[in-house]
Each structure stands twice: as C-alpha cells, then as structure tokens.
Protein backbone atom coordinates (compact mmCIF):
# COMPACT_ATOMS: atom_id res chain seq x y z
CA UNK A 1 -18.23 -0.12 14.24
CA UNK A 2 -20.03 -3.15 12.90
CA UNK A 3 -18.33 -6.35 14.19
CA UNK A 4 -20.90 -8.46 15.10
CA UNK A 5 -22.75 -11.20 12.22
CA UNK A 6 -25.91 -8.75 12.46
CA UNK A 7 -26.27 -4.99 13.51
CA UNK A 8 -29.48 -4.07 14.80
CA UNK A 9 -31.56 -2.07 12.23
CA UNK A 10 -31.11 1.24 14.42
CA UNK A 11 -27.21 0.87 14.26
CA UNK A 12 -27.38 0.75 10.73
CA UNK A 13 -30.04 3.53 10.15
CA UNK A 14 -27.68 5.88 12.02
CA UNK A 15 -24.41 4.72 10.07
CA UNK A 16 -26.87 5.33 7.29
CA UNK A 17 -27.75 8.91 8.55
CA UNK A 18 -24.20 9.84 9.71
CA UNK A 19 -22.85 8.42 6.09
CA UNK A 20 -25.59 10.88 4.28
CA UNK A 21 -24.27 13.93 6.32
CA UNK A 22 -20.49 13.05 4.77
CA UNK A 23 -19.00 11.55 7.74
CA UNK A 24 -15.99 9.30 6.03
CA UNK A 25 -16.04 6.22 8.90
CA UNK A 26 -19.94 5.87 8.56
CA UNK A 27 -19.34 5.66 4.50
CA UNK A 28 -16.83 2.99 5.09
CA UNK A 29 -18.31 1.00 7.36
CA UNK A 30 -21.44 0.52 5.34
CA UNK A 31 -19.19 -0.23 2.21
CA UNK A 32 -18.43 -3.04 4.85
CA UNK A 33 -21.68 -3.74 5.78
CA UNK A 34 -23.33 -3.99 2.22
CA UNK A 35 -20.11 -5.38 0.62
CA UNK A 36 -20.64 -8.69 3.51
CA UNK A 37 -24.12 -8.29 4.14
CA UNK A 38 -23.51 -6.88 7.73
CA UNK A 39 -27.32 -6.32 9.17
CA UNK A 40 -28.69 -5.59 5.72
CA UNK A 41 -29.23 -7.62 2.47
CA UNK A 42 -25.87 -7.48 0.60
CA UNK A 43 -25.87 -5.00 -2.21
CA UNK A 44 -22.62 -4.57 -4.22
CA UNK A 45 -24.14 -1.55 -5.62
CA UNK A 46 -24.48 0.47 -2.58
CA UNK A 47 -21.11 -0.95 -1.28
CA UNK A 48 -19.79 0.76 -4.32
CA UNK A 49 -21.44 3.82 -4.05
CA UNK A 50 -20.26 4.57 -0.49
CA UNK A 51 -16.80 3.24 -1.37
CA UNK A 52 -16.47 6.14 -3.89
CA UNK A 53 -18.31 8.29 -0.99
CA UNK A 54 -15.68 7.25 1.34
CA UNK A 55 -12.69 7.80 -0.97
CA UNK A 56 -13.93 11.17 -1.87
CA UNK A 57 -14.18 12.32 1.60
CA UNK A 58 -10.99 11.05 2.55
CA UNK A 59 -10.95 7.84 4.51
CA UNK A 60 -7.36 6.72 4.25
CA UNK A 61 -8.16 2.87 4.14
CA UNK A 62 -11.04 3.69 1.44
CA UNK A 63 -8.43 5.98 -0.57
CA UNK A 64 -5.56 2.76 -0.46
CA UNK A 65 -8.13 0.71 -2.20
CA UNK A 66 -8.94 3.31 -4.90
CA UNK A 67 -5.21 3.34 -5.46
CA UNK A 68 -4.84 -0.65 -5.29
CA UNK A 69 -8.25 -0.59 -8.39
CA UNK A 70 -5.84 1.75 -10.57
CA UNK A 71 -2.81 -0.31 -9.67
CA UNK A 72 -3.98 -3.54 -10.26
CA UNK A 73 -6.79 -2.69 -13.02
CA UNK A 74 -9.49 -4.16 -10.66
CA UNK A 75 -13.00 -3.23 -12.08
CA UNK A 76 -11.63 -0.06 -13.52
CA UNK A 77 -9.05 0.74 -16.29
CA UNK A 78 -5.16 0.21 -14.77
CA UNK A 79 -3.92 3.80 -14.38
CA UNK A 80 -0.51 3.68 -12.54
CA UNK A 81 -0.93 7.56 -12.57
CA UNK A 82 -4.20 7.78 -10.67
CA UNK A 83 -3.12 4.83 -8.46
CA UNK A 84 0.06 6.94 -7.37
CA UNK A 85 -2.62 9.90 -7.06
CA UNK A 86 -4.90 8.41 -4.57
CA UNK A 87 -1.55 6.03 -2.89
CA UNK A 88 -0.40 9.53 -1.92
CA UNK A 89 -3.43 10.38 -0.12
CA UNK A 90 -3.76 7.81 1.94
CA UNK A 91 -0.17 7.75 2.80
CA UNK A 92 -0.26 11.41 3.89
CA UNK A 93 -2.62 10.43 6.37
CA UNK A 94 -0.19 7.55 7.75
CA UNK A 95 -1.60 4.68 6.61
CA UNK A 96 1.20 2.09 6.35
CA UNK A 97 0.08 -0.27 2.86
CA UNK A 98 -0.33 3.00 1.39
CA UNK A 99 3.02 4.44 2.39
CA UNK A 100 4.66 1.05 1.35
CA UNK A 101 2.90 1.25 -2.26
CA UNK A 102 4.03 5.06 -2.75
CA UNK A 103 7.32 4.31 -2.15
CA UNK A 104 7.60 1.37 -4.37
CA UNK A 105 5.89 3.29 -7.61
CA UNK A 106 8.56 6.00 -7.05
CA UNK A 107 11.10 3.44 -7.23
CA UNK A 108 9.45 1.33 -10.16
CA UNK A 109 7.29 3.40 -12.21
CA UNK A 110 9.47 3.37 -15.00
CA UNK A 111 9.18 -0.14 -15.24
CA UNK A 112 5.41 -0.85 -14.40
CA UNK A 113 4.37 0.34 -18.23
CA UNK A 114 3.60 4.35 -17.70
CA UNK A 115 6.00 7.24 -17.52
CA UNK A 116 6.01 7.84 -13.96
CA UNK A 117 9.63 9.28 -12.96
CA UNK A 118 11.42 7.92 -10.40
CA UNK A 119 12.56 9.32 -7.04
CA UNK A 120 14.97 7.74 -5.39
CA UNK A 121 14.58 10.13 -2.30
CA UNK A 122 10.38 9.82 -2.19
CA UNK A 123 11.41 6.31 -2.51
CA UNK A 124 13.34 6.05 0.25
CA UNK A 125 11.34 8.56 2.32
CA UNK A 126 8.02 6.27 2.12
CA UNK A 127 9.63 3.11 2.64
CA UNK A 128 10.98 4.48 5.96
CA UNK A 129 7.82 6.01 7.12
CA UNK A 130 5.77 2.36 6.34
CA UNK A 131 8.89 0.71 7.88
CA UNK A 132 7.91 2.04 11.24
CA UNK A 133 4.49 0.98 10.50
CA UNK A 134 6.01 -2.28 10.50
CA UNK A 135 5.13 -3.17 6.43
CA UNK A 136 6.88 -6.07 5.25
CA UNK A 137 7.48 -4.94 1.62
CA UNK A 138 9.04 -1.56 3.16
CA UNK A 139 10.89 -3.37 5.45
CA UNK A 140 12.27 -5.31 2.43
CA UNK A 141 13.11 -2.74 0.44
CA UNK A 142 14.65 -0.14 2.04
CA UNK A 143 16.54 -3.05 3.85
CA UNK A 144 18.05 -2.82 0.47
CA UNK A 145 18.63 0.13 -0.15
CA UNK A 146 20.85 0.12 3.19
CA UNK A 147 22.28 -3.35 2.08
CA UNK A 148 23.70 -1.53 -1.09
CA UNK A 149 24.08 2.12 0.35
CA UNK A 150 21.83 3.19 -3.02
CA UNK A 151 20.25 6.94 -1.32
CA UNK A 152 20.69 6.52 2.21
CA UNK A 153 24.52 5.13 4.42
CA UNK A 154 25.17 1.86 3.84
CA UNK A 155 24.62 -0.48 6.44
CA UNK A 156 24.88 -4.27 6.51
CA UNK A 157 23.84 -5.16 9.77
CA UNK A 158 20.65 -2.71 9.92
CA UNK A 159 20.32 -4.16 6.53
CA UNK A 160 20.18 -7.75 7.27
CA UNK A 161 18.06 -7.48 10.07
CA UNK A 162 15.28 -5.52 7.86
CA UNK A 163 15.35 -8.00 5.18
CA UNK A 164 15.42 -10.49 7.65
CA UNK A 165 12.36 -9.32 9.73
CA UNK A 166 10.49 -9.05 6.17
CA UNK A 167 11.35 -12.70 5.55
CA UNK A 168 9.97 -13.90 8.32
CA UNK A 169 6.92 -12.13 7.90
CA UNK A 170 6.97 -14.00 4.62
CA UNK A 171 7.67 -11.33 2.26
CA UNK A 172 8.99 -13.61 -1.01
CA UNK A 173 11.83 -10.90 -2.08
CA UNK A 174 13.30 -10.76 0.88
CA UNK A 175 13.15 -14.84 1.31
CA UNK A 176 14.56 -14.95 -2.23
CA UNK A 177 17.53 -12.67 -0.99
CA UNK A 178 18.61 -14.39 2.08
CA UNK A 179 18.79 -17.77 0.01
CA UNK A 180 20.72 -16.37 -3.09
CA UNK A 181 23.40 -14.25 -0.81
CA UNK A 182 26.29 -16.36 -1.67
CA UNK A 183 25.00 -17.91 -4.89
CA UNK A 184 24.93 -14.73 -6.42
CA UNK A 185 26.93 -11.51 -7.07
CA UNK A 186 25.97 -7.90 -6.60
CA UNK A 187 24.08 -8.00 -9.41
CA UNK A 188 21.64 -10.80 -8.84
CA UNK A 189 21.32 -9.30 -5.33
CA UNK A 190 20.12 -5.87 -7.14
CA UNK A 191 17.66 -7.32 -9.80
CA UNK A 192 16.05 -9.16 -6.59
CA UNK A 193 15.60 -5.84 -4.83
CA UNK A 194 14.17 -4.36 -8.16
CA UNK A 195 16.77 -1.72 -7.54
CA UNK A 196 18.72 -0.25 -11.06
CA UNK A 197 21.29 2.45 -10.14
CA UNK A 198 21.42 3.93 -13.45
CA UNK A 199 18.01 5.02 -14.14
CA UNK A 200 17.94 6.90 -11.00
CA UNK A 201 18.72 10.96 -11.51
C-alpha cells in the first residue's frame, strides 16, 4: 500500500505489474498514486483508466465511487439508475458508504428525478447493515424509521439514541431533528427524515 510522500520506483513497477495481471487493490492503489502523484508524475489520465480498471474488477471502494459519479453527475452524465447499479455492488461486498447510499435511493428514488421504485424493506435492510458499520446517514435514518415504527417495531428509545449518535457525528438531519422535536408535529418530524408513508407499497 502506498502511504509514504514517494514509493520507490520498484514498488510502483510491481503495483504496475500486479495492476496489468487484473489484480483489483494494485488498480486502486495506482488510481491513488497517479490521481496524488504518489512516486510517479501525476497523470489524471491513467488515474482514470485504472479507476474504471478497478471498478470493473470489483474493488468495492472503486465501485462506491462509480456509483457516487452517476449519483452526483460528476464528470459523467447523472444516472440515478446506474448509480443504484454499481451502489449495489459495492454494498454486497460490505462496504458501509455504499450500503448507506443503497438504502437511501430505495427510500428516495422517486423523488431524486428518475423512476426508481421504492422499497421500503431494501430500505430498511441497507440502512441496518451500514448502521453496524457505524454510517452516520444510516444511523439517521433508520433511527427514523424506528422513531415512527414506518417497516420495522417502533421504538423511541433505540430511536433516539440512533439519531442521537448520528448528530453527534454531525450528520445535519439528524441535528435538525433533535432541535425541531417539540417545535414541530409528526409531520415536520417526517419531511425531516425524508420519509412519506403513502408512496410506499
């Protein structure tokens, strides 16, 4: 792994060689190495290249990214579709920000501009899978879900302490919650967790 301000030339050569013969890591790390100019000259070019090599081959971190470009429209056409896609991936393979983001298209597809339909259950399935991972935005919303009993038992206290945890990681929906409980009603509370009961089959 490269870590230090400049890897000797052989370290690199043999990322080089392993990243040729399709090993994943090796294809990610030079993505670093290129991308920050790691013990070679920075080229965004071949940062890409084995960025799309890593992705391909499966690299879970590599395969988030891919799905944060679609998301977000960075350098490539938005495509909440293809960002769910390669999300899924990389959350099969454990990878908490991935988990986090698959959960929350399932929940708000409908409302981030494509057709995506959403599942309330693959919802709250990812959200508890990247809550263990300790991801603030799960932690957030499926403290939600639990707050409101929307999918899974209600539960206030288990609730309160999710949102709670999330807020102090500073997670701004879950700060925004704690201040508005008792300045708002039920609803408020709901639009805050971006949670709509009625659109859910």
């Amino acid at each position: 792994m490269l870590t230090q301000p400049a890897a000797a030339a052989e370290d690199i050569n043999n990322l080089i060689r392993q990243a040729e013969a399709g090993n994943a890591d090796a294809q990610f790390q030079l993505v670093k190495a290129y991308g920050q100019g790691i013990g070679v000259s920075k080229d965004s070019n071949k940062a890409k290249h084995w960025f799309s090599k890593a992705a391909e081959n499966g690299h879970a971190e590599a395969e988030y990214w891919t799905g944060y470009n679609y998301f977000y429209g960075q350098n490539i056409e938005k495509n909440l579709g293809k960002a769910l896609e390669w999300y899924e991936r990389s959350a099969n393979k454990g990878y908490g920000p991935a988990q986090f983001m698959t959960g929350y298209i399932y929940q708000m597809g409908h409302l981030l501009g494509e057709s995506i339909r959403p599942n309330l259950a693959k919802a709250i399935n990812w959200y508890q899978l990247a809550v263990a991972k300790g991801e603030m935005g799960a932690q957030f919303h499926f403290g939600c879900f639990k707050y409101f009993g929307i999918g899974v038992d209600k539960n206030v206290v288990t609730a309160d302490s999710l949102i709670q945890k999330a807020a102090a990681n500073g997670q701004r929906g879950a700060q925004q919650f704690l201040k508005s409980k008792g300045e708002v009603g039920e609803k408020g509370l709901l639009q805050i967790c971006d949670i709509y009961p009625n659109i859910y089959p």
